[in-house]
PDB file of N, CA and C in Angstrom:
ATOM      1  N   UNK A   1       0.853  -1.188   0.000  1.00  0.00           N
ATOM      2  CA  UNK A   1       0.000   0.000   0.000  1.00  0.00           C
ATOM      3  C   UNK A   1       0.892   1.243   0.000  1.00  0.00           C
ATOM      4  N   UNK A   2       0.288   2.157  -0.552  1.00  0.00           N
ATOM      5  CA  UNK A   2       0.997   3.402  -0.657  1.00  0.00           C
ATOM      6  C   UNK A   2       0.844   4.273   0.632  1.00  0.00           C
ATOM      7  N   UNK A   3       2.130   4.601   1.267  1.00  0.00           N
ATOM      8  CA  UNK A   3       1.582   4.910   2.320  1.00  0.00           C
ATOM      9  C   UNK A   3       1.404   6.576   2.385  1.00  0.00           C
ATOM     10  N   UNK A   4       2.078   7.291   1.408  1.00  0.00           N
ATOM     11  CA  UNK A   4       1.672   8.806   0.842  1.00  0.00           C
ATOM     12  C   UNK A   4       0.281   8.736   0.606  1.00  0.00           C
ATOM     13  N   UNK A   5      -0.358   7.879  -0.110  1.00  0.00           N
ATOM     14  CA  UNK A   5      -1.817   8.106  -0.854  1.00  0.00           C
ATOM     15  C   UNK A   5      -2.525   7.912  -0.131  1.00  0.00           C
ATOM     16  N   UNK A   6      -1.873   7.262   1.326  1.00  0.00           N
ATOM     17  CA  UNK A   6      -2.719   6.551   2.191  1.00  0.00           C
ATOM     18  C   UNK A   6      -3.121   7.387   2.988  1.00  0.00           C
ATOM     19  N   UNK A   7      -2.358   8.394   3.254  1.00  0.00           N
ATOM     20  CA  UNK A   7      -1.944   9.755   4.495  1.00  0.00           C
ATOM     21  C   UNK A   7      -2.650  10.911   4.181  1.00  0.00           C
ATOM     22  N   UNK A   8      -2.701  10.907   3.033  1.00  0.00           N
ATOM     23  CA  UNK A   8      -3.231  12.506   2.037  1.00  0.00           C
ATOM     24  C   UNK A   8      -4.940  12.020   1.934  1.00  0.00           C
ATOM     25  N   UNK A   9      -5.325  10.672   1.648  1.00  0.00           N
ATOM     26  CA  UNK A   9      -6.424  10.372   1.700  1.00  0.00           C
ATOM     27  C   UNK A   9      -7.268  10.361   3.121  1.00  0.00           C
ATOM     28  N   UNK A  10      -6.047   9.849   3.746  1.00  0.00           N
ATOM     29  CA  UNK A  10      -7.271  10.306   5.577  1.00  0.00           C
ATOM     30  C   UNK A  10      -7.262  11.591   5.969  1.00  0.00           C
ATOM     31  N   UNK A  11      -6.481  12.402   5.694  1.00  0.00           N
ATOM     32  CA  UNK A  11      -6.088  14.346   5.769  1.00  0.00           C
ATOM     33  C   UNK A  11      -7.711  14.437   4.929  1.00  0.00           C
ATOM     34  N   UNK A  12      -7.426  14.129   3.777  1.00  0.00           N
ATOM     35  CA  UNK A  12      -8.564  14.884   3.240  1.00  0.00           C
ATOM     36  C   UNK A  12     -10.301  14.477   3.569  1.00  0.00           C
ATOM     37  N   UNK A  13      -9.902  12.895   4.210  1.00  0.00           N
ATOM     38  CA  UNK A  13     -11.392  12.312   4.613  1.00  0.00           C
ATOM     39  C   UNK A  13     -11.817  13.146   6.200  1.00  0.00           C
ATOM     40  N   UNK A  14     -10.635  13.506   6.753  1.00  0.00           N
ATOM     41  CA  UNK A  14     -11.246  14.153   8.236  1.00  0.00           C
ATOM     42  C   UNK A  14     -11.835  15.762   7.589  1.00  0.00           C
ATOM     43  N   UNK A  15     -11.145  16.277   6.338  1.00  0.00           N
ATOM     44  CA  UNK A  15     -11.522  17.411   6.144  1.00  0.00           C
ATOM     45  C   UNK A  15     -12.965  17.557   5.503  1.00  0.00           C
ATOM     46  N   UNK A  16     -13.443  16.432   4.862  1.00  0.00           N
ATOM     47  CA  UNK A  16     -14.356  16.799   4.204  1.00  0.00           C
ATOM     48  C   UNK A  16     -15.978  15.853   4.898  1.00  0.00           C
ATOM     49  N   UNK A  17     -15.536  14.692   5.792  1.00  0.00           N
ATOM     50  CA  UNK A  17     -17.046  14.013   6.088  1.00  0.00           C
ATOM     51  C   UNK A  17     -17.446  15.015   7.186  1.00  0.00           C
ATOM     52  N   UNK A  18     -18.547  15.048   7.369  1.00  0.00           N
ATOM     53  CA  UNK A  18     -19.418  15.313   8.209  1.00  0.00           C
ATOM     54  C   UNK A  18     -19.288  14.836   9.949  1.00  0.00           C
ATOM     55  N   UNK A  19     -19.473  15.225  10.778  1.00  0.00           N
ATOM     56  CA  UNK A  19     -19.237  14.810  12.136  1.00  0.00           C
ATOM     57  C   UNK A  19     -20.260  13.158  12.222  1.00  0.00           C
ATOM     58  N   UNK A  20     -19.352  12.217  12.623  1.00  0.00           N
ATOM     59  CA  UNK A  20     -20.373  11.348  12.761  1.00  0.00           C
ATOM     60  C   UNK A  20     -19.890   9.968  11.747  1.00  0.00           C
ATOM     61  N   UNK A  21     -19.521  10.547  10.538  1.00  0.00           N
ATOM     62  CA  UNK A  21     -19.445   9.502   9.682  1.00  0.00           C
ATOM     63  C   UNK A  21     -18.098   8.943   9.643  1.00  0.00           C
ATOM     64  N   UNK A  22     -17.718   7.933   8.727  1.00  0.00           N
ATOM     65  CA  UNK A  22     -17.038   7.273   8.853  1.00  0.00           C
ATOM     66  C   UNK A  22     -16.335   6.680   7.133  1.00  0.00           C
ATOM     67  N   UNK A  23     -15.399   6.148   7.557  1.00  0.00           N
ATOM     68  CA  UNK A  23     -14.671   5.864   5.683  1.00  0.00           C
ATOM     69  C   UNK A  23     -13.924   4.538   5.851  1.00  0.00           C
ATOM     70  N   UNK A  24     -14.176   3.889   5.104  1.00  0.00           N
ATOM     71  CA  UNK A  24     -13.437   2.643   4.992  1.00  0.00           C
ATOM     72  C   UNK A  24     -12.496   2.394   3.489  1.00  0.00           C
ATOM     73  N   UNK A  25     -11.346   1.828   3.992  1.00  0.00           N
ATOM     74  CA  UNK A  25     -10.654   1.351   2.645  1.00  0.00           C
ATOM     75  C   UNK A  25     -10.933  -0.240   2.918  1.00  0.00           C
ATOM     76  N   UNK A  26     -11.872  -0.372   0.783  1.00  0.00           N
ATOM     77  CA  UNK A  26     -12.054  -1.830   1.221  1.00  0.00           C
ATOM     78  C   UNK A  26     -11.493  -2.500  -0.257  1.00  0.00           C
ATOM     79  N   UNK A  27     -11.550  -3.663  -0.436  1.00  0.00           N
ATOM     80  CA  UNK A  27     -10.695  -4.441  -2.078  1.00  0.00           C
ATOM     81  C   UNK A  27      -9.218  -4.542  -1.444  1.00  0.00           C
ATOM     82  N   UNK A  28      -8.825  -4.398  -2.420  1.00  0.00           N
ATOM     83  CA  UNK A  28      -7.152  -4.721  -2.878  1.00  0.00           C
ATOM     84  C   UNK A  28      -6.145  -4.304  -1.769  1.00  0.00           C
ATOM     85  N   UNK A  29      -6.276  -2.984  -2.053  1.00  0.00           N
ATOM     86  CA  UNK A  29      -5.366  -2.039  -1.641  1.00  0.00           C
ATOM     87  C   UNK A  29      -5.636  -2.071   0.205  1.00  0.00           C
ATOM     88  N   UNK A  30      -6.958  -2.954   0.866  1.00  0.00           N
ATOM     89  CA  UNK A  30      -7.041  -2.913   2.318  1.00  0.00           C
ATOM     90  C   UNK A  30      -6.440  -4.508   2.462  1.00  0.00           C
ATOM     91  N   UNK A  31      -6.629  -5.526   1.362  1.00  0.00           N
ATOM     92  CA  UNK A  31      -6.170  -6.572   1.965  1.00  0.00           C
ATOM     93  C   UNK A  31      -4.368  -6.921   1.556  1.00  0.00           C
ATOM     94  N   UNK A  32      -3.613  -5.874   0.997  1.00  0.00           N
ATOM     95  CA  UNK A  32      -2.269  -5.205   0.590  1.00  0.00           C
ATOM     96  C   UNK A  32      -2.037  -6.359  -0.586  1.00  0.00           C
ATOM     97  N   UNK A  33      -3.067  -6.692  -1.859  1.00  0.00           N
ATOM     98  CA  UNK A  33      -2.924  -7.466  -2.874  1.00  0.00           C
ATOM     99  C   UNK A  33      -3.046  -6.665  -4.272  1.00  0.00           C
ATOM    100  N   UNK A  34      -2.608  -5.402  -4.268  1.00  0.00           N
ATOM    101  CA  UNK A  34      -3.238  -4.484  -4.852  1.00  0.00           C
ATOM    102  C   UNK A  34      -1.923  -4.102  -6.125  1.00  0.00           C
ATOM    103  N   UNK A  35      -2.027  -4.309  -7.217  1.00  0.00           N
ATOM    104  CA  UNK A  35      -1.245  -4.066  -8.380  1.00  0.00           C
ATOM    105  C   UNK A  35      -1.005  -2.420  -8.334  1.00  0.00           C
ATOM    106  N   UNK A  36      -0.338  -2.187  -9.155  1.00  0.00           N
ATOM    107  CA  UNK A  36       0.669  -0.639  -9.302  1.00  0.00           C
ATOM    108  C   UNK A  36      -0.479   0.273  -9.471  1.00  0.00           C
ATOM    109  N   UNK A  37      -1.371  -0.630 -10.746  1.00  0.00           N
ATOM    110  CA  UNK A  37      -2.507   0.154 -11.333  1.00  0.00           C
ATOM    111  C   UNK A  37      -3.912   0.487 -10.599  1.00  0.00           C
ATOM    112  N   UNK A  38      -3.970  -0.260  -9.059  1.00  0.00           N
ATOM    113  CA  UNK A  38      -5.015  -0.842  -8.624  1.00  0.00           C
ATOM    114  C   UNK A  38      -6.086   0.569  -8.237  1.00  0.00           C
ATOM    115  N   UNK A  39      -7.372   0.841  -8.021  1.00  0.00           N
ATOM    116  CA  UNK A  39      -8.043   1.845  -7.301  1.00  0.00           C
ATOM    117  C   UNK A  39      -7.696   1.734  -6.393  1.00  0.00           C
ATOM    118  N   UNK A  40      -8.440   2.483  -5.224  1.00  0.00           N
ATOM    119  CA  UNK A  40      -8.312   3.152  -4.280  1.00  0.00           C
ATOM    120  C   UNK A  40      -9.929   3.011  -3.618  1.00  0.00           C
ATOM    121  N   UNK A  41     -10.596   1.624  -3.447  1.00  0.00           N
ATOM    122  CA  UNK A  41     -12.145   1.658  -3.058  1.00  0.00           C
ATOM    123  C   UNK A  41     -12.251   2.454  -1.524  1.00  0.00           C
ATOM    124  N   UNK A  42     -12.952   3.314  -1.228  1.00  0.00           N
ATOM    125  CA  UNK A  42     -13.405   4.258  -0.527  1.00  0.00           C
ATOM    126  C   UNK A  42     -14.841   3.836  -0.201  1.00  0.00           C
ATOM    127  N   UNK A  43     -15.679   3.113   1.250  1.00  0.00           N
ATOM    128  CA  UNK A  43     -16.695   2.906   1.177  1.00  0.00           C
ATOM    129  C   UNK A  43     -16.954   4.454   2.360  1.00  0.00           C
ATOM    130  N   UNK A  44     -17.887   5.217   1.946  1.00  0.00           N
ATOM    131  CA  UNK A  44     -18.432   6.631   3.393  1.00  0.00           C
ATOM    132  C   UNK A  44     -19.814   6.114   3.549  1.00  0.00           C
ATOM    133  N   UNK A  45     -19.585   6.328   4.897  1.00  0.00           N
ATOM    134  CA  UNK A  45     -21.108   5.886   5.890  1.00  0.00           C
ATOM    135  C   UNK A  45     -21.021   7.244   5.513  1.00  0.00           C
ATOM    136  N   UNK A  46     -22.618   8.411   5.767  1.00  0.00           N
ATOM    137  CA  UNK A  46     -22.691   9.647   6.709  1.00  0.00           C
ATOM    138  C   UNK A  46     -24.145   8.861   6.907  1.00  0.00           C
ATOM    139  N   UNK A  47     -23.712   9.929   8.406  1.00  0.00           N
ATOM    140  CA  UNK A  47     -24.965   9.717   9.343  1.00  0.00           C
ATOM    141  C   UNK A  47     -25.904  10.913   9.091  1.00  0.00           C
ATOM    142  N   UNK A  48     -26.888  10.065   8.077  1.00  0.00           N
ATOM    143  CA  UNK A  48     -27.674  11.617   7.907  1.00  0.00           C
ATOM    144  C   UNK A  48     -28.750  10.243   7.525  1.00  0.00           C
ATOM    145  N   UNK A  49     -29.904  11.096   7.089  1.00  0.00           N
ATOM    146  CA  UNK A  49     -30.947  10.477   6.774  1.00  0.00           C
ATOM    147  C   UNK A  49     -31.223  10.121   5.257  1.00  0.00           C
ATOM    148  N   UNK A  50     -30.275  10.724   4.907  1.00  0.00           N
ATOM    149  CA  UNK A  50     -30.398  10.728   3.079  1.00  0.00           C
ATOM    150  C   UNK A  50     -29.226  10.872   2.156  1.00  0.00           C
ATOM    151  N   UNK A  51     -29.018  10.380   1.020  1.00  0.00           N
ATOM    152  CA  UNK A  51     -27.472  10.857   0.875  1.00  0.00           C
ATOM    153  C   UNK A  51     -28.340  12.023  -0.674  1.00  0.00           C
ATOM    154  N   UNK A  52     -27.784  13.258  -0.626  1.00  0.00           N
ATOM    155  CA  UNK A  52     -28.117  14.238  -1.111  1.00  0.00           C
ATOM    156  C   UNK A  52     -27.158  14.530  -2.532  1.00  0.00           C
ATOM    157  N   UNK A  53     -27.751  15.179  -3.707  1.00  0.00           N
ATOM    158  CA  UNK A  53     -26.530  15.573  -4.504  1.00  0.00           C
ATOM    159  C   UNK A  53     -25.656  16.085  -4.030  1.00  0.00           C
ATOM    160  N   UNK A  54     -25.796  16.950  -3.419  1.00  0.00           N
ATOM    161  CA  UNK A  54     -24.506  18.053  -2.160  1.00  0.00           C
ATOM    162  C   UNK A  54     -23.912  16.969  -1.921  1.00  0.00           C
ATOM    163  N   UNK A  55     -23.626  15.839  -1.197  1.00  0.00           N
ATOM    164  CA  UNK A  55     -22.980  14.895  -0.872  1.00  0.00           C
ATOM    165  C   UNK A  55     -21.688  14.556  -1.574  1.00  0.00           C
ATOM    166  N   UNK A  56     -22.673  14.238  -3.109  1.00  0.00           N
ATOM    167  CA  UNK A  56     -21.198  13.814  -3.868  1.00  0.00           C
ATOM    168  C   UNK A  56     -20.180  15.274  -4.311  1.00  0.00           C
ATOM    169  N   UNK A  57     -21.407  16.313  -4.503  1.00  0.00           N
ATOM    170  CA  UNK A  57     -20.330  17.378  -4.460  1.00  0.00           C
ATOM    171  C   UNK A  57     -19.293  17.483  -3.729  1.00  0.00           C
ATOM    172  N   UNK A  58     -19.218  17.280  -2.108  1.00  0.00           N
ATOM    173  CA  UNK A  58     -18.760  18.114  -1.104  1.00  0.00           C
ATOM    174  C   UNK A  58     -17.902  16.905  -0.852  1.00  0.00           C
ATOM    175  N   UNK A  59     -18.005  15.818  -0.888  1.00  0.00           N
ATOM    176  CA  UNK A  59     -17.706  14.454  -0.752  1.00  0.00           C
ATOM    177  C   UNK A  59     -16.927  13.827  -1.932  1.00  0.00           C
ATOM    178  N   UNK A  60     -17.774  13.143  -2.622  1.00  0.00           N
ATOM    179  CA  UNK A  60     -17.463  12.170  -3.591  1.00  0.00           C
ATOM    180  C   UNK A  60     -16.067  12.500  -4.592  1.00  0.00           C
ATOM    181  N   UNK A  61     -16.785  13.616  -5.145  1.00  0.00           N
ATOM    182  CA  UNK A  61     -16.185  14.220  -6.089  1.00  0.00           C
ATOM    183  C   UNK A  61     -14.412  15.249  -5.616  1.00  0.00           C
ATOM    184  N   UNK A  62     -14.347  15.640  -4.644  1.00  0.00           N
ATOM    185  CA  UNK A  62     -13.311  16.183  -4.031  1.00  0.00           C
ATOM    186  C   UNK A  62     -11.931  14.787  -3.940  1.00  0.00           C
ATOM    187  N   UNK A  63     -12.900  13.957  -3.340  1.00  0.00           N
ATOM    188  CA  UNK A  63     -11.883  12.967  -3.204  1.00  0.00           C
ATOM    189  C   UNK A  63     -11.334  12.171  -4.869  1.00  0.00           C
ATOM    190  N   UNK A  64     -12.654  12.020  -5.611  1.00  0.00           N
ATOM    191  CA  UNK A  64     -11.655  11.756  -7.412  1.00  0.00           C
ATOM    192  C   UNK A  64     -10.498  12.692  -7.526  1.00  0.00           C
ATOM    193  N   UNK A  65     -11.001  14.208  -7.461  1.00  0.00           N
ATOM    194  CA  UNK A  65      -9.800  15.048  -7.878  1.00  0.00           C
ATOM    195  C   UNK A  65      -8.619  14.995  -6.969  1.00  0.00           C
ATOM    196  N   UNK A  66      -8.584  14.344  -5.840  1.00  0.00           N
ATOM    197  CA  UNK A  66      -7.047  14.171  -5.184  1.00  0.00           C
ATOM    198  C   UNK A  66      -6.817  13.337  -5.610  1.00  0.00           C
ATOM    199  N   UNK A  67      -7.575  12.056  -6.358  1.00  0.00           N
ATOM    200  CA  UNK A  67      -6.723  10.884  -7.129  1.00  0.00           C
ATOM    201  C   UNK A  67      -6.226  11.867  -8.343  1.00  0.00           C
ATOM    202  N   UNK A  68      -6.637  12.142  -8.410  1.00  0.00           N
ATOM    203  CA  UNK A  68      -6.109  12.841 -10.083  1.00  0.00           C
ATOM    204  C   UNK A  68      -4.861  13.388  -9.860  1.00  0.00           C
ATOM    205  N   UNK A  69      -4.884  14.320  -8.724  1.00  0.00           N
ATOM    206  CA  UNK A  69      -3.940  14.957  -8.428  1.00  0.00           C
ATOM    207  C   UNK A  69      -2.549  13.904  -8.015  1.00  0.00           C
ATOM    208  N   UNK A  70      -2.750  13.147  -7.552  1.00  0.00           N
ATOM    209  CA  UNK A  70      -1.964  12.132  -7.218  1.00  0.00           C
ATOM    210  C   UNK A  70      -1.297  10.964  -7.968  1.00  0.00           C
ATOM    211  N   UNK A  71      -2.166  11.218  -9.474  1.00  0.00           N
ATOM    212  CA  UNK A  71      -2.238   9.861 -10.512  1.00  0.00           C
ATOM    213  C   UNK A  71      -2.913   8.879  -9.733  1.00  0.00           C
ATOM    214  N   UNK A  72      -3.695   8.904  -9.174  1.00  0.00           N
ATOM    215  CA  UNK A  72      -4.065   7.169  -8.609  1.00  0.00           C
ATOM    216  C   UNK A  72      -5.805   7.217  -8.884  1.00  0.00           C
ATOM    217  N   UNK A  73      -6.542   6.719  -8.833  1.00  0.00           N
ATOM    218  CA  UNK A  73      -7.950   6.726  -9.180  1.00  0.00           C
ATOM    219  C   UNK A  73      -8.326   6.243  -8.199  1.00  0.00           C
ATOM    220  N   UNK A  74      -9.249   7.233  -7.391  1.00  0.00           N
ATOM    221  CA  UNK A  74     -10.402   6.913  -5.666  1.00  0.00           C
ATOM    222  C   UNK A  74     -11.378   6.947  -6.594  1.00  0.00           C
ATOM    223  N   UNK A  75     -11.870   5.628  -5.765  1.00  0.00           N
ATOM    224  CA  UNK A  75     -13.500   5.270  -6.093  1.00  0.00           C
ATOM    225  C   UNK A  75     -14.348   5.499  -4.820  1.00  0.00           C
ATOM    226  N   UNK A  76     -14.799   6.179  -4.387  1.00  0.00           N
ATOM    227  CA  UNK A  76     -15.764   6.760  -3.246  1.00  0.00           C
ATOM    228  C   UNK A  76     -17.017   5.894  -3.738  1.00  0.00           C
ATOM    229  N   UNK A  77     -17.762   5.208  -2.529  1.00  0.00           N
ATOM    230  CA  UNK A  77     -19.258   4.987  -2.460  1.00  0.00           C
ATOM    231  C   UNK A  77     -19.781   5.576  -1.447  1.00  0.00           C
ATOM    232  N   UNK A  78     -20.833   6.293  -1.256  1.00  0.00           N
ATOM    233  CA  UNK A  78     -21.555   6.824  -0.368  1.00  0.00           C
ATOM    234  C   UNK A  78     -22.888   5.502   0.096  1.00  0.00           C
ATOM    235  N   UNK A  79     -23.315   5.552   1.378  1.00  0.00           N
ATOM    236  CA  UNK A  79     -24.424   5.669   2.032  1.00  0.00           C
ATOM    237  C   UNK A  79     -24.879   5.941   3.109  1.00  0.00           C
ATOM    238  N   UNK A  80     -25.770   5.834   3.579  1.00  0.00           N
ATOM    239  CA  UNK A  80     -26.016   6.483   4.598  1.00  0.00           C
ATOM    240  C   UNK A  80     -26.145   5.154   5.458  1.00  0.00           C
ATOM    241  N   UNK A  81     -25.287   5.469   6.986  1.00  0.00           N
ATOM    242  CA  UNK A  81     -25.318   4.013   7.903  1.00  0.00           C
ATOM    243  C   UNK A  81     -26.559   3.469   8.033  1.00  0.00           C
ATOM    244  N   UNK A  82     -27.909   4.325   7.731  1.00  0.00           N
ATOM    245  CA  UNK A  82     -28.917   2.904   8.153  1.00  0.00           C
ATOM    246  C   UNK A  82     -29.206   2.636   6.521  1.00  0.00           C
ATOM    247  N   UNK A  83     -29.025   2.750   5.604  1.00  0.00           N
ATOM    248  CA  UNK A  83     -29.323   2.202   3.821  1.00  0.00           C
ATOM    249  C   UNK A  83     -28.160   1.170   4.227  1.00  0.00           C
ATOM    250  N   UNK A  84     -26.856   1.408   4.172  1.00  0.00           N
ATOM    251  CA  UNK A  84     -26.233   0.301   4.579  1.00  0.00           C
ATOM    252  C   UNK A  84     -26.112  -1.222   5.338  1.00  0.00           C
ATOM    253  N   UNK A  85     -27.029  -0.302   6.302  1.00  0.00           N
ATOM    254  CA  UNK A  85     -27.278  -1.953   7.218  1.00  0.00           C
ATOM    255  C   UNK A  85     -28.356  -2.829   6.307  1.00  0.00           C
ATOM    256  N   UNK A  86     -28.838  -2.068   5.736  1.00  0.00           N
ATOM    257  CA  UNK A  86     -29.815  -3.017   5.284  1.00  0.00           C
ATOM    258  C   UNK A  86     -29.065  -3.899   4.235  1.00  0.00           C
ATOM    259  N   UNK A  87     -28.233  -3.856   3.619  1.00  0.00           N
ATOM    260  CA  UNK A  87     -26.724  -4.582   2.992  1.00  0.00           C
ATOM    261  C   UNK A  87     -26.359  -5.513   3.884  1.00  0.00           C
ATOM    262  N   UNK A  88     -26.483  -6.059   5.216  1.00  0.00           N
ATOM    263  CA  UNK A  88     -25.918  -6.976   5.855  1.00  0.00           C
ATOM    264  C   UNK A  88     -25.841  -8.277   5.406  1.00  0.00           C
ATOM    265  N   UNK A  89     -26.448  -8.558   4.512  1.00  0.00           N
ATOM    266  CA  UNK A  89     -26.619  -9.903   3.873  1.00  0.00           C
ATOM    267  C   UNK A  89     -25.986  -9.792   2.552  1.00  0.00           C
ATOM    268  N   UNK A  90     -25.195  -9.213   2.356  1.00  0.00           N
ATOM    269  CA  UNK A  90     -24.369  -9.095   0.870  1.00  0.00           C
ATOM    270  C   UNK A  90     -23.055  -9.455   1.088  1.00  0.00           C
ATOM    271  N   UNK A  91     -22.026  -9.899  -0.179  1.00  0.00           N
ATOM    272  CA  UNK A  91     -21.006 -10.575  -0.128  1.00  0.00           C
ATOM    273  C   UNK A  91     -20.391  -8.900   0.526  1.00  0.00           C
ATOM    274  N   UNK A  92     -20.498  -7.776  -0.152  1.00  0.00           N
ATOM    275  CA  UNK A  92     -19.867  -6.826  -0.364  1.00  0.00           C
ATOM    276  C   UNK A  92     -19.740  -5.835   1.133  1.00  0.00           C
ATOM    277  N   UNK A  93     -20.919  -6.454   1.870  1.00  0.00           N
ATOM    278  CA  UNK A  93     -21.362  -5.854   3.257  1.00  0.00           C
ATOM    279  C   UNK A  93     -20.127  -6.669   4.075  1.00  0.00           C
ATOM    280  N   UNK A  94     -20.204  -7.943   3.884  1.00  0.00           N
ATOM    281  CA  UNK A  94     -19.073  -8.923   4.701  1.00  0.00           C
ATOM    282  C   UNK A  94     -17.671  -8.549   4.361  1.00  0.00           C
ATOM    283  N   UNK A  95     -17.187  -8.854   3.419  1.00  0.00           N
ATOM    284  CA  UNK A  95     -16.101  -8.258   2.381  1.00  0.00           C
ATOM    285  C   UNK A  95     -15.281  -6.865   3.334  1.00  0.00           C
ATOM    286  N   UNK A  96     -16.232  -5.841   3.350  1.00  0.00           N
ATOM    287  CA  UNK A  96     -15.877  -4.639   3.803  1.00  0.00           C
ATOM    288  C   UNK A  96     -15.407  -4.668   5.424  1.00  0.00           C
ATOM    289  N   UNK A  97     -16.914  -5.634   6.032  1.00  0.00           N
ATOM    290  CA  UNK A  97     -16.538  -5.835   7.443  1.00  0.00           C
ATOM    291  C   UNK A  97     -15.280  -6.393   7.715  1.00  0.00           C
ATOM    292  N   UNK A  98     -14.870  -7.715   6.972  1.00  0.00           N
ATOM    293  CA  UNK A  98     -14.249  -8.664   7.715  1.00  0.00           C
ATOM    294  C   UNK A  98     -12.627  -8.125   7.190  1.00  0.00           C
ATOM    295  N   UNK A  99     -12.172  -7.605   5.785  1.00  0.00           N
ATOM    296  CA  UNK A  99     -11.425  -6.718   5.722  1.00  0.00           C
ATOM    297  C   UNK A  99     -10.861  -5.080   4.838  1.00  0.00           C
ATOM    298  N   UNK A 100     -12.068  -4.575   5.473  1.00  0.00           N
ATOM    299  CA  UNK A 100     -11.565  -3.066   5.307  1.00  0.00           C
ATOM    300  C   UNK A 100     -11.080  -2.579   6.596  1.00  0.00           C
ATOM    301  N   UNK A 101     -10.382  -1.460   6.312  1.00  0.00           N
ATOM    302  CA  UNK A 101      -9.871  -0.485   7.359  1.00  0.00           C
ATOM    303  C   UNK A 101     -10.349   0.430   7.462  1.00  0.00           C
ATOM    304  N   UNK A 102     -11.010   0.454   8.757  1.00  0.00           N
ATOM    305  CA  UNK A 102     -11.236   2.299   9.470  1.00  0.00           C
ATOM    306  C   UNK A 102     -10.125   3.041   8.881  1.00  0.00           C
ATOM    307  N   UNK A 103     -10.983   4.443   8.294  1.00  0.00           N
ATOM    308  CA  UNK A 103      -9.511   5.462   7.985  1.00  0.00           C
ATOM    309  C   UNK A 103     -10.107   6.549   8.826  1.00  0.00           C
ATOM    310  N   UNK A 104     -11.792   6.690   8.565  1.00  0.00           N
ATOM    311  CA  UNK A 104     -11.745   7.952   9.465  1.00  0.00           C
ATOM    312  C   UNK A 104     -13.361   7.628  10.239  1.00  0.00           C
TER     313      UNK A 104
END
């Protein structure tokens, strides 16, 4: 894992989520099997009731342009922690649990 991309990505995840929420690195790059070329999967809880266009503005989209800036490509998913739970029965819900990393 890159540990620059790794550092600049939690700087910018405390700067931009919302009080409350939370960011996970999940795929490749959390279980350290991750090729030169690999993304950067980004799963964000926010604790809100809805995930809003503003969201990916203020959110989503901030974090692509530091991949850019960086050469590396972040893939951000948004939801909101209770749309999520309802995912508990998915490969992708387990996957994340059993190994992603808390970043913020």
């Amino acid at each position: 894992m890159k540990t620059d991309v790794l550092n600049q990505l939690k700087d910018a995840l405390r700067k931009l989520l919302p009080e409350g929420s939370h960011a996970y690195l999940y795929g490749s790059q959390a279980r350290g099997d991750a090729r030169p070329d690999s993304d950067w999967d980004i799963l964000i809880l926010l604790d809100k009731n809805k995930i809003e266009a503003e969201d990916y503005d203020n959110v989503s989209y901030p974090l692509v342009e530091l991949g850019w800036s960086l050469n590396e490509c972040i893939s951000p998913v948004l939801y909101t922690v209770k749309d999520w739970m309802k995912y508990h029965f998915t490969l992708f819900f387990h996957n994340v649990k059993d190994e992603g990393i808390l970043l913020v």
